[in-house]
C-alpha atoms as a PDB file:
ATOM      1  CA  UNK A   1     -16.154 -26.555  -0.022  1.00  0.00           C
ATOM      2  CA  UNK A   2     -12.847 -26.195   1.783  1.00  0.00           C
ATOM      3  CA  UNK A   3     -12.152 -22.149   2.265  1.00  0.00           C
ATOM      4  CA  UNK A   4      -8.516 -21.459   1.742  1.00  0.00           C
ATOM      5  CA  UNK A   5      -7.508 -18.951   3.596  1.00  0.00           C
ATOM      6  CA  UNK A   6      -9.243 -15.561   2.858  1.00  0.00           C
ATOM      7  CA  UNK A   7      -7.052 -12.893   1.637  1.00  0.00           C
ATOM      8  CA  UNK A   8      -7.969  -9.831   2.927  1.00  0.00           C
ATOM      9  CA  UNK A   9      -6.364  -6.097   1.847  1.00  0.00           C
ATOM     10  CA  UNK A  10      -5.986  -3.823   4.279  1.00  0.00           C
ATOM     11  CA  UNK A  11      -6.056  -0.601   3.759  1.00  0.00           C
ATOM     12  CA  UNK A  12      -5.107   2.078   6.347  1.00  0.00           C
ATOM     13  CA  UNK A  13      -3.770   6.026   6.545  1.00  0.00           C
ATOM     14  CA  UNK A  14      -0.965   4.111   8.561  1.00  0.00           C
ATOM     15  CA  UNK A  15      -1.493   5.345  12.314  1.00  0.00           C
ATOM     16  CA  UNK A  16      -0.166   2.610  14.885  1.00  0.00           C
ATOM     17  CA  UNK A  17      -3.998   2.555  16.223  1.00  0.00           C
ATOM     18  CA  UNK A  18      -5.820   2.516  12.541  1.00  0.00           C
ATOM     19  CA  UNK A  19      -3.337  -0.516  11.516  1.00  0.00           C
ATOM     20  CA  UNK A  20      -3.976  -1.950  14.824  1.00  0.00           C
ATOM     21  CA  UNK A  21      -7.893  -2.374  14.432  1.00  0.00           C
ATOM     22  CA  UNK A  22      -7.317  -3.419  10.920  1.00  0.00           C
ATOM     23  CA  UNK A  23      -4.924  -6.211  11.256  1.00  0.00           C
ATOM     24  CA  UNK A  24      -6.646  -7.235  14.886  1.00  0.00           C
ATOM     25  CA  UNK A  25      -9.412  -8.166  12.586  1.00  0.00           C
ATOM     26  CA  UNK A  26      -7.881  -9.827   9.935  1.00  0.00           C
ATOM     27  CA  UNK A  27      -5.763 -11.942  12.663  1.00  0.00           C
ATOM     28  CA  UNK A  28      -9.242 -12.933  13.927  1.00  0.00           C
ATOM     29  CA  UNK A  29     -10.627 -13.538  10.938  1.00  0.00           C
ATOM     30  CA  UNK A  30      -7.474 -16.081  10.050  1.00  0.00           C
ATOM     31  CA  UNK A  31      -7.127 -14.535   6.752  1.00  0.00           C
ATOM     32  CA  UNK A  32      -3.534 -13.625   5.335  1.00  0.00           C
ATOM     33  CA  UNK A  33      -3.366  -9.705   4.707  1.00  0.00           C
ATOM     34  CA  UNK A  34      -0.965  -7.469   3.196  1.00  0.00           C
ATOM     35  CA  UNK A  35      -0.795  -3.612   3.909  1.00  0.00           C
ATOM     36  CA  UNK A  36      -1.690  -0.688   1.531  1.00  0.00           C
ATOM     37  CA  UNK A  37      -1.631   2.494   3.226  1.00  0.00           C
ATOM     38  CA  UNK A  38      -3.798   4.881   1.403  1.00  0.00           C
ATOM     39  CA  UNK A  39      -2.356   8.423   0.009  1.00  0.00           C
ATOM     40  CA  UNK A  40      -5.281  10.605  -1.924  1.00  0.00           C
ATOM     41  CA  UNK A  41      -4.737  13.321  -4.094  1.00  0.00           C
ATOM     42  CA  UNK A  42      -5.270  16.923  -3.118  1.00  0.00           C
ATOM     43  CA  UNK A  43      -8.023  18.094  -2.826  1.00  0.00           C
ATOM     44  CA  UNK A  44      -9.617  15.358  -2.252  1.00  0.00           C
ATOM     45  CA  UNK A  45      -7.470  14.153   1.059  1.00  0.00           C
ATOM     46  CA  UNK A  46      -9.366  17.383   2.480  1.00  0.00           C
ATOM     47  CA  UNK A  47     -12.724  16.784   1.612  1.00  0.00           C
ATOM     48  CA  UNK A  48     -15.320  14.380   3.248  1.00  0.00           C
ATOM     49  CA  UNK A  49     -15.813  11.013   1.713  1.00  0.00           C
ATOM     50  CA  UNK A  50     -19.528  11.800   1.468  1.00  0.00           C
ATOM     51  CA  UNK A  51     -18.544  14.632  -1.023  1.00  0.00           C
ATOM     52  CA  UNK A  52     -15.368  12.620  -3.103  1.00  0.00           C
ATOM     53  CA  UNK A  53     -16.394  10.694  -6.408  1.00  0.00           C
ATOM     54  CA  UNK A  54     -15.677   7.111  -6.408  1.00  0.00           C
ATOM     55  CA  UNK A  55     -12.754   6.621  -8.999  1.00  0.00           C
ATOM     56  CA  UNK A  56      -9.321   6.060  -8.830  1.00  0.00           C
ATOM     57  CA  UNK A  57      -8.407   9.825  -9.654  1.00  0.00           C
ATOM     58  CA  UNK A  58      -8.586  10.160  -5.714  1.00  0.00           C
ATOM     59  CA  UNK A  59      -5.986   7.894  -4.939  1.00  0.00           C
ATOM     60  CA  UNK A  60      -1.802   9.293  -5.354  1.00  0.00           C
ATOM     61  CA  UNK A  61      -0.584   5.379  -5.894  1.00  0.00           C
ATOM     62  CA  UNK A  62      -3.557   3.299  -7.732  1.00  0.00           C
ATOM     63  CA  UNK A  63      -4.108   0.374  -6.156  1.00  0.00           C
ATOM     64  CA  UNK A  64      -4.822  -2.840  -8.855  1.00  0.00           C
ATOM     65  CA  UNK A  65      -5.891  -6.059  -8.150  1.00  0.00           C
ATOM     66  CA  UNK A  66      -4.001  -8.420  -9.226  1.00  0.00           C
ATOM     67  CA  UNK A  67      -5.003 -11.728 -10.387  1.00  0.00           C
ATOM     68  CA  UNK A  68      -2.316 -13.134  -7.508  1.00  0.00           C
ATOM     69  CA  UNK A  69      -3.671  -9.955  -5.078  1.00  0.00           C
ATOM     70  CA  UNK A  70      -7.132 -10.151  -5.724  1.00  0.00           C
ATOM     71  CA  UNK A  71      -8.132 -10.374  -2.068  1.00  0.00           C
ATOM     72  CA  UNK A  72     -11.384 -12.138  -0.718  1.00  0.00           C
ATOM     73  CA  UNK A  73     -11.613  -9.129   1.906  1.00  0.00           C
ATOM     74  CA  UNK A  74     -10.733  -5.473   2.214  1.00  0.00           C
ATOM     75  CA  UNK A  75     -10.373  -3.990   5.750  1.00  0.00           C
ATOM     76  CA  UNK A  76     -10.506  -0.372   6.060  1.00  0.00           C
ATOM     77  CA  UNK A  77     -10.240   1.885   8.837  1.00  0.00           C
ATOM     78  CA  UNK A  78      -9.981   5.817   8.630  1.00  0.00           C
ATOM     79  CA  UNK A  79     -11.555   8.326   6.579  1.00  0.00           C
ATOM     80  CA  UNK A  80      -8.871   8.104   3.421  1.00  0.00           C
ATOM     81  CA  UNK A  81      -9.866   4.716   2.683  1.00  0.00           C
ATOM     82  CA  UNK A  82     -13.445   5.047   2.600  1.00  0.00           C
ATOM     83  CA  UNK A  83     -13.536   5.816  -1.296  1.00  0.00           C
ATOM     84  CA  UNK A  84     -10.927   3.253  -2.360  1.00  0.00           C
ATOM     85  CA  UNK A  85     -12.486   0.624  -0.864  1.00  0.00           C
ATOM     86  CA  UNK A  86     -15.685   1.504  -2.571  1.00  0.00           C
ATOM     87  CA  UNK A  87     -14.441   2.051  -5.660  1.00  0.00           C
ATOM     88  CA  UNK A  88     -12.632  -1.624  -5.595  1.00  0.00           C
ATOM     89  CA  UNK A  89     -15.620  -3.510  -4.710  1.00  0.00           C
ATOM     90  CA  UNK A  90     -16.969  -2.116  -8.026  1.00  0.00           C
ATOM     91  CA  UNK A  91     -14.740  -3.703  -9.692  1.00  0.00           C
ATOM     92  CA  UNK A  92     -14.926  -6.995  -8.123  1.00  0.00           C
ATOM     93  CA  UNK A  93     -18.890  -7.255  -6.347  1.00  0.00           C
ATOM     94  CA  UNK A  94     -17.222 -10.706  -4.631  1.00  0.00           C
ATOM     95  CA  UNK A  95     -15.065  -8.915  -2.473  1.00  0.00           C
ATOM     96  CA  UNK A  96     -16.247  -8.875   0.824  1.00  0.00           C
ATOM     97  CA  UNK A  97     -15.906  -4.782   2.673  1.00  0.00           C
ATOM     98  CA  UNK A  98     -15.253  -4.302   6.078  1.00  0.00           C
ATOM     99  CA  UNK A  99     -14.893  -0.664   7.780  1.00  0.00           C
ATOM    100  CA  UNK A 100     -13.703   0.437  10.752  1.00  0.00           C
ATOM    101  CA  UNK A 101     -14.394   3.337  12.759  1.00  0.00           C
ATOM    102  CA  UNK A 102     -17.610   5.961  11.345  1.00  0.00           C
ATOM    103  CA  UNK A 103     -17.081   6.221   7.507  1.00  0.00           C
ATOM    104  CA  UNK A 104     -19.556   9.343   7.312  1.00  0.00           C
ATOM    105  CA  UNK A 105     -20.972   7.743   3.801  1.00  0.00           C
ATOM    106  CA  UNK A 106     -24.418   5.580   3.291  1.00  0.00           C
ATOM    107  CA  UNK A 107     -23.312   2.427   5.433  1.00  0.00           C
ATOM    108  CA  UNK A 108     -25.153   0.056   2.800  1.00  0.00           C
ATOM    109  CA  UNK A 109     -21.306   0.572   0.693  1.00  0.00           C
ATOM    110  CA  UNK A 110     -19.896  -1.356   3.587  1.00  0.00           C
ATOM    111  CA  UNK A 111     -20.674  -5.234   3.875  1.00  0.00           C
ATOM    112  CA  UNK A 112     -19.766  -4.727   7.662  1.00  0.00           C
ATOM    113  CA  UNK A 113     -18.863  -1.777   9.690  1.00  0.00           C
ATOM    114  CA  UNK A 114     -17.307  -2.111  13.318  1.00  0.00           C
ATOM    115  CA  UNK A 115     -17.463   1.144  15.912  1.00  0.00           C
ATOM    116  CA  UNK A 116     -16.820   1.291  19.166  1.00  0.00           C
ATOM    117  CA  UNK A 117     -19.765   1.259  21.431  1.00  0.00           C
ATOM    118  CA  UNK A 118     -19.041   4.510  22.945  1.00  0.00           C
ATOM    119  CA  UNK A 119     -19.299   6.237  19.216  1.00  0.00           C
ATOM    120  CA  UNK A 120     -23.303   5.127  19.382  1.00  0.00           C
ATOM    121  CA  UNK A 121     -23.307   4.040  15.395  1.00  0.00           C
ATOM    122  CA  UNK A 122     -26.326   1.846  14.868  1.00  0.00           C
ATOM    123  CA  UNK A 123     -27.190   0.282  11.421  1.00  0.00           C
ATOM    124  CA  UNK A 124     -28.494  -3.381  10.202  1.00  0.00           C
ATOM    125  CA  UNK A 125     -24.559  -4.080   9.273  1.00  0.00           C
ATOM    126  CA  UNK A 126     -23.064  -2.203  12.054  1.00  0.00           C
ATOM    127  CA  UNK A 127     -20.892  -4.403  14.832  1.00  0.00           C
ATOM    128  CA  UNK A 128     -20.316  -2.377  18.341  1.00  0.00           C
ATOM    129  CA  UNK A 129     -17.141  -3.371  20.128  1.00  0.00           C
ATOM    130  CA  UNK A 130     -16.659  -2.751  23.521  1.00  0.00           C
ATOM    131  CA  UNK A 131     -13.273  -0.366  22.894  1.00  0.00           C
ATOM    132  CA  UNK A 132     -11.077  -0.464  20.190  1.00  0.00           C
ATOM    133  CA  UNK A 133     -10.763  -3.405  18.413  1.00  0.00           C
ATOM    134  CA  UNK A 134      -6.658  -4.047  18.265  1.00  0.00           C
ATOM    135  CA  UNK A 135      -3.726  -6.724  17.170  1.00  0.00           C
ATOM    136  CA  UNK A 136      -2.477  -7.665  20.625  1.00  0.00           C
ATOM    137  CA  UNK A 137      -3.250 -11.301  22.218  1.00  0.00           C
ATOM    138  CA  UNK A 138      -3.060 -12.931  25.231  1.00  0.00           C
ATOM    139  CA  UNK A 139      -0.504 -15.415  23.531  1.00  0.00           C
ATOM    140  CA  UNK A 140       1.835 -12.448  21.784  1.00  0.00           C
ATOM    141  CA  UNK A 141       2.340 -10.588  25.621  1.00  0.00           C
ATOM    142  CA  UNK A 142       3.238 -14.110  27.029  1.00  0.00           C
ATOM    143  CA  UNK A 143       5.486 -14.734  24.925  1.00  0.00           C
ATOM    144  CA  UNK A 144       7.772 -11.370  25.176  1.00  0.00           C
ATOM    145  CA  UNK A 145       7.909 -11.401  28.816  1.00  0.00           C
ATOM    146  CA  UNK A 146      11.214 -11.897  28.543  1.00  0.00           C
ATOM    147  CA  UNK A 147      12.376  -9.104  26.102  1.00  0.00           C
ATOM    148  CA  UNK A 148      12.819  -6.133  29.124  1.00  0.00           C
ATOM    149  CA  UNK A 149      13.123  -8.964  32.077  1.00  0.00           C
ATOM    150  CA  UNK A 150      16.746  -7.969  32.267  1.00  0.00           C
ATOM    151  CA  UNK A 151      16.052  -4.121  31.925  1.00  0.00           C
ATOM    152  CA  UNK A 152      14.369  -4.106  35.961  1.00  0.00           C
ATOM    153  CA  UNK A 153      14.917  -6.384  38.525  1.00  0.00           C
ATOM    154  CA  UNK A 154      11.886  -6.738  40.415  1.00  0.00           C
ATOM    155  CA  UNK A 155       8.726  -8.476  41.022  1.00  0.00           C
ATOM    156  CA  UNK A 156       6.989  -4.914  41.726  1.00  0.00           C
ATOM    157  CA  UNK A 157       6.320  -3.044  38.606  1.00  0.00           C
ATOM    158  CA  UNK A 158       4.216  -0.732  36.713  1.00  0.00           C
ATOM    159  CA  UNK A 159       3.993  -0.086  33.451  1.00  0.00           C
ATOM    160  CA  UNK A 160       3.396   3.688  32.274  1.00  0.00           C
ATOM    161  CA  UNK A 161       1.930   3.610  28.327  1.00  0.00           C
ATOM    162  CA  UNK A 162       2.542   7.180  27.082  1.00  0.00           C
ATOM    163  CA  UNK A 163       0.078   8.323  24.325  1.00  0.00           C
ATOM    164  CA  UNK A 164       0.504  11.815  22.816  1.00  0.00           C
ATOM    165  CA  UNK A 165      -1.299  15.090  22.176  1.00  0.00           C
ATOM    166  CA  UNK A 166      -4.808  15.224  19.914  1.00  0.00           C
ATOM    167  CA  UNK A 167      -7.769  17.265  19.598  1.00  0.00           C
ATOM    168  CA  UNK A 168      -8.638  17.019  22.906  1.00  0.00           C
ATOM    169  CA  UNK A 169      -5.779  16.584  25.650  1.00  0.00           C
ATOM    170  CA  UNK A 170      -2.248  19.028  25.166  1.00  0.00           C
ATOM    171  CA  UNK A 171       0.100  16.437  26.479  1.00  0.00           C
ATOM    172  CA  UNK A 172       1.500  19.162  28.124  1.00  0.00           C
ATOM    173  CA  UNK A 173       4.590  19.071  30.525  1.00  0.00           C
ATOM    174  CA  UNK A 174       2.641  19.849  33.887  1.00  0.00           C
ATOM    175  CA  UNK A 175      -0.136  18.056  33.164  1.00  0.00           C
ATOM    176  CA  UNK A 176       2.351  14.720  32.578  1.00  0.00           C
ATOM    177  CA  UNK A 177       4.256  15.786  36.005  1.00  0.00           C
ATOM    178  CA  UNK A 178       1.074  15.728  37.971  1.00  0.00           C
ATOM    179  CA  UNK A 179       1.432  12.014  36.562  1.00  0.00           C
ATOM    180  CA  UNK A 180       4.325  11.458  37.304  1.00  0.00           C
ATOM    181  CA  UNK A 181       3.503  12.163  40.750  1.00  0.00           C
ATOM    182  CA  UNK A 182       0.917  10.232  40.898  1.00  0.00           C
ATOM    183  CA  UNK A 183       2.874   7.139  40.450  1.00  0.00           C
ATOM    184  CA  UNK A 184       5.594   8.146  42.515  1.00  0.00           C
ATOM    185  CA  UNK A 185       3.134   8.495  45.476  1.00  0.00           C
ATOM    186  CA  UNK A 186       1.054   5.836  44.626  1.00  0.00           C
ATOM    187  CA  UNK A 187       3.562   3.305  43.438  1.00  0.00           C
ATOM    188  CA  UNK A 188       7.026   4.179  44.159  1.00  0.00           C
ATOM    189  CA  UNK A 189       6.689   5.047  47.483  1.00  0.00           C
ATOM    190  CA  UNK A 190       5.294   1.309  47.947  1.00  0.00           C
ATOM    191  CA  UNK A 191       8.867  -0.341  46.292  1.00  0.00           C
ATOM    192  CA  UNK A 192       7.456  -0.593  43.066  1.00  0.00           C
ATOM    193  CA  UNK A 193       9.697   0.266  39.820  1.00  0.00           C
ATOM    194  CA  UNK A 194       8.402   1.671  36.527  1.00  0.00           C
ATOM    195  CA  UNK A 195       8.410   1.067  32.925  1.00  0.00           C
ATOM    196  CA  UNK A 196       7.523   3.644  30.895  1.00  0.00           C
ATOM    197  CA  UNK A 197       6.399   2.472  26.853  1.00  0.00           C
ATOM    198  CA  UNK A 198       6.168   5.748  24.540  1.00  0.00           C
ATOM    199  CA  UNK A 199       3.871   5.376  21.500  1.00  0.00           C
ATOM    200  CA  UNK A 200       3.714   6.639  17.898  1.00  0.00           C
ATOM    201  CA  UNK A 201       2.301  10.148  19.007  1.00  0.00           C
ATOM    202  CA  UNK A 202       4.636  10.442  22.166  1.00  0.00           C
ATOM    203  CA  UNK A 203       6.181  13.497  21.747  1.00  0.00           C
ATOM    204  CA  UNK A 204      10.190  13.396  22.337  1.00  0.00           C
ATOM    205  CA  UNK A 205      10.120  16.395  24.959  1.00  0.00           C
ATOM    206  CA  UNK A 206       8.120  13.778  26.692  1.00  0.00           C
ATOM    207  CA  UNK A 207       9.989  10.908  26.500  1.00  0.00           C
ATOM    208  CA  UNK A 208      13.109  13.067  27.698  1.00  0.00           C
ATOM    209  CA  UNK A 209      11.129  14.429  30.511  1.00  0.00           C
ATOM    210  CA  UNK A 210       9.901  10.687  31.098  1.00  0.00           C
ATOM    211  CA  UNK A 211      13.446  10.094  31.527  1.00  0.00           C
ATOM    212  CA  UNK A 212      14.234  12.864  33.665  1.00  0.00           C
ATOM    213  CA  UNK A 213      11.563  11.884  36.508  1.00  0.00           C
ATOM    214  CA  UNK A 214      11.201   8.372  36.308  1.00  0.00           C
ATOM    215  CA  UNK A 215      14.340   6.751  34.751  1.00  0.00           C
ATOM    216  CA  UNK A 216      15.560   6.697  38.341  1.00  0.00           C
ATOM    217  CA  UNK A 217      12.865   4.351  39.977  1.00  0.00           C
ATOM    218  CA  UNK A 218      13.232   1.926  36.882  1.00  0.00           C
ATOM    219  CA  UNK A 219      13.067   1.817  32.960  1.00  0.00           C
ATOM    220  CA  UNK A 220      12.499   4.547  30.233  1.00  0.00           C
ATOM    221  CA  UNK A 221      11.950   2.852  26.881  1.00  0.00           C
ATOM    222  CA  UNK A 222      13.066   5.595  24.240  1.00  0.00           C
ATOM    223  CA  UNK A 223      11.465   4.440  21.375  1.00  0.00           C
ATOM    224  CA  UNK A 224       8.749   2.970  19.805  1.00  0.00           C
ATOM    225  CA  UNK A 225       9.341  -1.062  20.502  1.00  0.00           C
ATOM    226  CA  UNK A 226       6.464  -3.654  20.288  1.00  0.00           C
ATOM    227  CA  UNK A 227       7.949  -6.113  21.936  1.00  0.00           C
ATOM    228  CA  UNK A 228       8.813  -3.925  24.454  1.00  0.00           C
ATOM    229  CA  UNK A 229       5.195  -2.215  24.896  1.00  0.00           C
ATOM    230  CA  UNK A 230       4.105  -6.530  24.910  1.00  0.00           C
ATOM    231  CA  UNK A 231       6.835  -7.262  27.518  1.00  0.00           C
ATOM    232  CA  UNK A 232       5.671  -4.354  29.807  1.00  0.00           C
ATOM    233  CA  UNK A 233       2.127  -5.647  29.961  1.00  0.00           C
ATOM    234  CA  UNK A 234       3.139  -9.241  30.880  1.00  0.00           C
ATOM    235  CA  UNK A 235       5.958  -8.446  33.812  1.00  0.00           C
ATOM    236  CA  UNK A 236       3.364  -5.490  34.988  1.00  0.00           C
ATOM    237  CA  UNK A 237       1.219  -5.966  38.555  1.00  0.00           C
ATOM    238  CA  UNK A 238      -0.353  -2.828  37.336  1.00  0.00           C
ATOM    239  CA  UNK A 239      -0.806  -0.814  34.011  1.00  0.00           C
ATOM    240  CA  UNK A 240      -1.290   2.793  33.960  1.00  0.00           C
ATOM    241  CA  UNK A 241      -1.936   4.202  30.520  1.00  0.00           C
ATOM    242  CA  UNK A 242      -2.404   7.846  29.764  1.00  0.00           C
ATOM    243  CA  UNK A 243      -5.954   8.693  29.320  1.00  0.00           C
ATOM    244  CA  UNK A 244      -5.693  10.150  25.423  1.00  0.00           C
ATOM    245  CA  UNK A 245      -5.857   6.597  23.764  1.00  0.00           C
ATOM    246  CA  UNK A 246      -8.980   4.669  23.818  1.00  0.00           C
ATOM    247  CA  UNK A 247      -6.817   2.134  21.736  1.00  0.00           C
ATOM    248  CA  UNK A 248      -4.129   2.020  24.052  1.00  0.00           C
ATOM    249  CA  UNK A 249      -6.447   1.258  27.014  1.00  0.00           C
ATOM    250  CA  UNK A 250      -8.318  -1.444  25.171  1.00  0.00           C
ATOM    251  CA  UNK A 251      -4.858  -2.983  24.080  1.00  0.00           C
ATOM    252  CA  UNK A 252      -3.925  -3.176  27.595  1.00  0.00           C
ATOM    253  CA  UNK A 253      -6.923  -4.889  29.189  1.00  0.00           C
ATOM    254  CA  UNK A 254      -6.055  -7.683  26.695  1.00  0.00           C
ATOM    255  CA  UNK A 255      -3.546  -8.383  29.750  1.00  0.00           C
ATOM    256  CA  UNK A 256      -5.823  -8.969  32.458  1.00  0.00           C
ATOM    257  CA  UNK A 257      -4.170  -6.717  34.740  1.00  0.00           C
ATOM    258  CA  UNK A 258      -5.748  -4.278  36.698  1.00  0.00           C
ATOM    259  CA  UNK A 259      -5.794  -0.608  34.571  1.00  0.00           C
ATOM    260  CA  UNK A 260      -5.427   2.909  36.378  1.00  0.00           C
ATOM    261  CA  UNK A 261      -6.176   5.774  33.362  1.00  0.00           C
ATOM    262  CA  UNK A 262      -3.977   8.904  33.875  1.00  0.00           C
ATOM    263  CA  UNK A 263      -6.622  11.556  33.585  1.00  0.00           C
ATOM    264  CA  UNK A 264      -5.193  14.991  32.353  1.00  0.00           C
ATOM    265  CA  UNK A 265      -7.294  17.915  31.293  1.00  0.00           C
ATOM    266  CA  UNK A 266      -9.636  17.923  28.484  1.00  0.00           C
ATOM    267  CA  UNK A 267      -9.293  20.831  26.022  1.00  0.00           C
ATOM    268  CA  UNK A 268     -12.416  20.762  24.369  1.00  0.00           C
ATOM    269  CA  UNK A 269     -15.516  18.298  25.110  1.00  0.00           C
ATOM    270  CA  UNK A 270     -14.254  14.789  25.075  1.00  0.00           C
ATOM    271  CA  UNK A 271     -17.769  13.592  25.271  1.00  0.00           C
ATOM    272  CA  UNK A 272     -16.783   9.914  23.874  1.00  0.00           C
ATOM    273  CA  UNK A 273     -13.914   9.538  26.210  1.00  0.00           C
ATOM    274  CA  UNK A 274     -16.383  10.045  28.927  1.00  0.00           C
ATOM    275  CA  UNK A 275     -18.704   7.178  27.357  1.00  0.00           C
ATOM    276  CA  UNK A 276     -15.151   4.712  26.573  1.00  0.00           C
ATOM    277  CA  UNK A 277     -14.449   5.426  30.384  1.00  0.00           C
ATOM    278  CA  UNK A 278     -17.873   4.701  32.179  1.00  0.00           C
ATOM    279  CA  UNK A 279     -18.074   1.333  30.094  1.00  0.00           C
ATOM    280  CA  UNK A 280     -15.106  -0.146  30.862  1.00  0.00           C
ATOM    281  CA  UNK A 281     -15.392   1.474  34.681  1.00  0.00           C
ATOM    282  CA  UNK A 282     -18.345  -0.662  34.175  1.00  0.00           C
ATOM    283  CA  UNK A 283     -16.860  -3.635  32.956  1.00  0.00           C
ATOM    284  CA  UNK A 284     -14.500  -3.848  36.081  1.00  0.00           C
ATOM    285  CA  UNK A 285     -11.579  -2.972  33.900  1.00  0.00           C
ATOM    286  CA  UNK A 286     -10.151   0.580  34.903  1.00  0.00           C
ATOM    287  CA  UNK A 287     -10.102   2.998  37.797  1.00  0.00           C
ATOM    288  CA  UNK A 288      -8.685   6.494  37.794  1.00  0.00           C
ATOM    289  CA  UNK A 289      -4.848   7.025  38.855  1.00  0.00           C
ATOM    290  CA  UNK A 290      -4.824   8.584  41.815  1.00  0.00           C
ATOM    291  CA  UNK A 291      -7.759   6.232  44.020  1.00  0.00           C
ATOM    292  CA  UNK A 292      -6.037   3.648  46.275  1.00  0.00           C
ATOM    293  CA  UNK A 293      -3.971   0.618  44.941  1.00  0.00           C
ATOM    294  CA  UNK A 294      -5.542  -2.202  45.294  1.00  0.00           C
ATOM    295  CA  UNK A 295      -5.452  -5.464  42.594  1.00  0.00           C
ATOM    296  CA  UNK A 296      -8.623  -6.671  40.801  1.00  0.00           C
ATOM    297  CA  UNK A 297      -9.745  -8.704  38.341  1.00  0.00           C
ATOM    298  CA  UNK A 298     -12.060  -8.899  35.272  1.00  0.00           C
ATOM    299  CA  UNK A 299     -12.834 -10.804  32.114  1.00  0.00           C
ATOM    300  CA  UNK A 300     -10.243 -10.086  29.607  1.00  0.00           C
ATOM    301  CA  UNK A 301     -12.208  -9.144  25.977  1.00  0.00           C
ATOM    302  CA  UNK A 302     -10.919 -10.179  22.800  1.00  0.00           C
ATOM    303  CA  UNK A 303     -13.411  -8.067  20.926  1.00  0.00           C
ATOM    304  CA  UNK A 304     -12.234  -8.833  17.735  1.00  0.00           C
ATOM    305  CA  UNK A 305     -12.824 -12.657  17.961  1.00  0.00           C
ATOM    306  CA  UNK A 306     -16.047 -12.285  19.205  1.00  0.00           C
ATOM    307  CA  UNK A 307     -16.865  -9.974  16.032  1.00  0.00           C
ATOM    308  CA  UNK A 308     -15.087 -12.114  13.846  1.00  0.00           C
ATOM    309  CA  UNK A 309     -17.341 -15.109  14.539  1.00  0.00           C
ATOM    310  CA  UNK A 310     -20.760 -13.297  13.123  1.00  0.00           C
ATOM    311  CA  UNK A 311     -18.964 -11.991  10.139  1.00  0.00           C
ATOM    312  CA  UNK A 312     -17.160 -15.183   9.188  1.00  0.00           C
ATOM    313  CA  UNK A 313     -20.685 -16.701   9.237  1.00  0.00           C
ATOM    314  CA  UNK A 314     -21.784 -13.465   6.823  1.00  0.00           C
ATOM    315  CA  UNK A 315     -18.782 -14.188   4.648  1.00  0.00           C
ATOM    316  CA  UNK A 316     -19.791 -17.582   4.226  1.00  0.00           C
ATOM    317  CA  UNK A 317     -23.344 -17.117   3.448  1.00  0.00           C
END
């Protein structure tokens, strides 16, 4: 039988790294996907999944499926689109469920669930992926090289990916100048010049004090750019990404270049940033900021593809 190609939901709380994961694996699972991003009812967008009846009363917008949208797949990520994605397999048993990420309910609702190694999930249906599973390829940063070529003039550069503030790092000013010095010392003393890429969490009083210290010794993007963030990570001899996002790291060594993590200080136990950072010290793929420069090389991973081949056969079958 010739598959068309699967159509596959995705369905998200809309956070750059949730919609990330989800449409990395429907791009590697060469299915066409549309968006729904997932609003629930209060109380229920308070209260675990585990404890939330599966019904439509959760959800703000109802989601139908269409005779023309009645997708093959659904590709969740997040803990607001645990129940939805339940309840719409009910109504349709064909469609094939994939999670991402922990959903904190029986797995056995879940045809396939990906987590990250470092989050130690194990189950008959459960798919570890070394990082965070993500929508960048080799092919998409090639391609926008390019797009900032103009912006610095130099065959020396490093790019500086900005994440923001969560549970467990502050983001806060001193802790981004000790950075910032870093790089200076490290990199611009050498003649390199810098890029710095902010992200959907980066905080504007650090994007302004981004521009402040750096926009001297090369190029402060202001705002969040893909092609931009893509461009960065193809003109870059080095990438230094701040150590808050997991995703951000694991989008980056989709570049082959050599990784320094900005280490800041922890506010509570980041126990699974500890485990992310000894596997891919492991791997060969990141240092800490701050060690010597030196280049070095290391497998790229495309995670997702290599998950995406078991599961197609599963789909199949």
């Amino acid at each position: 039988v010739s598959m068309g190609k699967l159509k596959a939901l995705l369905l998200t709380e809309g956070m750059h790294g949730m919609i990330s994961q989800v449409e990395g694996m429907a791009k590697a699972l060469d299915s066409e996907f549309f968006h729904k991003i997932v609003k629930l009812n209060t109380p229920w967008n308070y209260i675990p999944p585990k404890f939330t009846p599966i019904s439509d009363i959760v959800l703000k917008d109802k989601i139908h499926l269409s005779e023309k949208e009645n997708p093959d797949l659904i590709i969740s990520c997040g803990r607001k689109s645990v129940i939805p994605s339940i309840f719409l397999k009910k109504q349709n048993k064909k469609i094939f469920t994939i999670h991402i990420q922990d959903p904190k309910v029986d797995f056995k609702n879940f045809d396939a669930i990906i987590a990250p190694e470092h989050d130690d999930l194990k189950g008959e249906n459960v798919y570890n992926s070394k990082g965070a599973i993500h929508y960048i390829t080799t092919n998409e940063i090639n391609k926008a090289e390019n797009y900032l070529k103009n912006k610095i003039n130099s065959e020396k550069i490093v790019s500086l990916i900005l994440g923001g503030p969560n549970k467990y790092y502050s983001f806060k000013n001193e802790e981004l100048i000790k950075v910032f010095n870093k790089i200076k010392n490290n990199f611009v003393s050498k003649g390199y010049k810098i890029i710095v890429i902010p992200s959907m969490r980066t905080p504007k009083t650090s994007i302004d004090l981004a521009t402040k210290e750096l926009s001297p010794h090369g190029y402060v993007v202001n705002k969040i750019d893909k092609l931009a963030y893509l461009s960065s990570l193809a003109l870059s001899t080095f990438v230094v990404v701040t150590c808050d996002s997991t995703s951000m790291i694991s989008e980056s060594a989709t570049s082959g270049k050599p990784i320094y993590v900005a280490h800041m200080e922890a506010t509570r136990n980041n126990y699974r940033f500890k485990r992310f950072f000894k596997l891919f010290k492991e791997m060969g793929i990141i240092r800490d900021l701050g060690e010597n420069v030196e280049t070095w090389t290391y497998n790229r991973i495309n995670e997702a593809e290599r998950i995406a081949k078991t599961i197609k056969t599963k789909i199949r079958n």
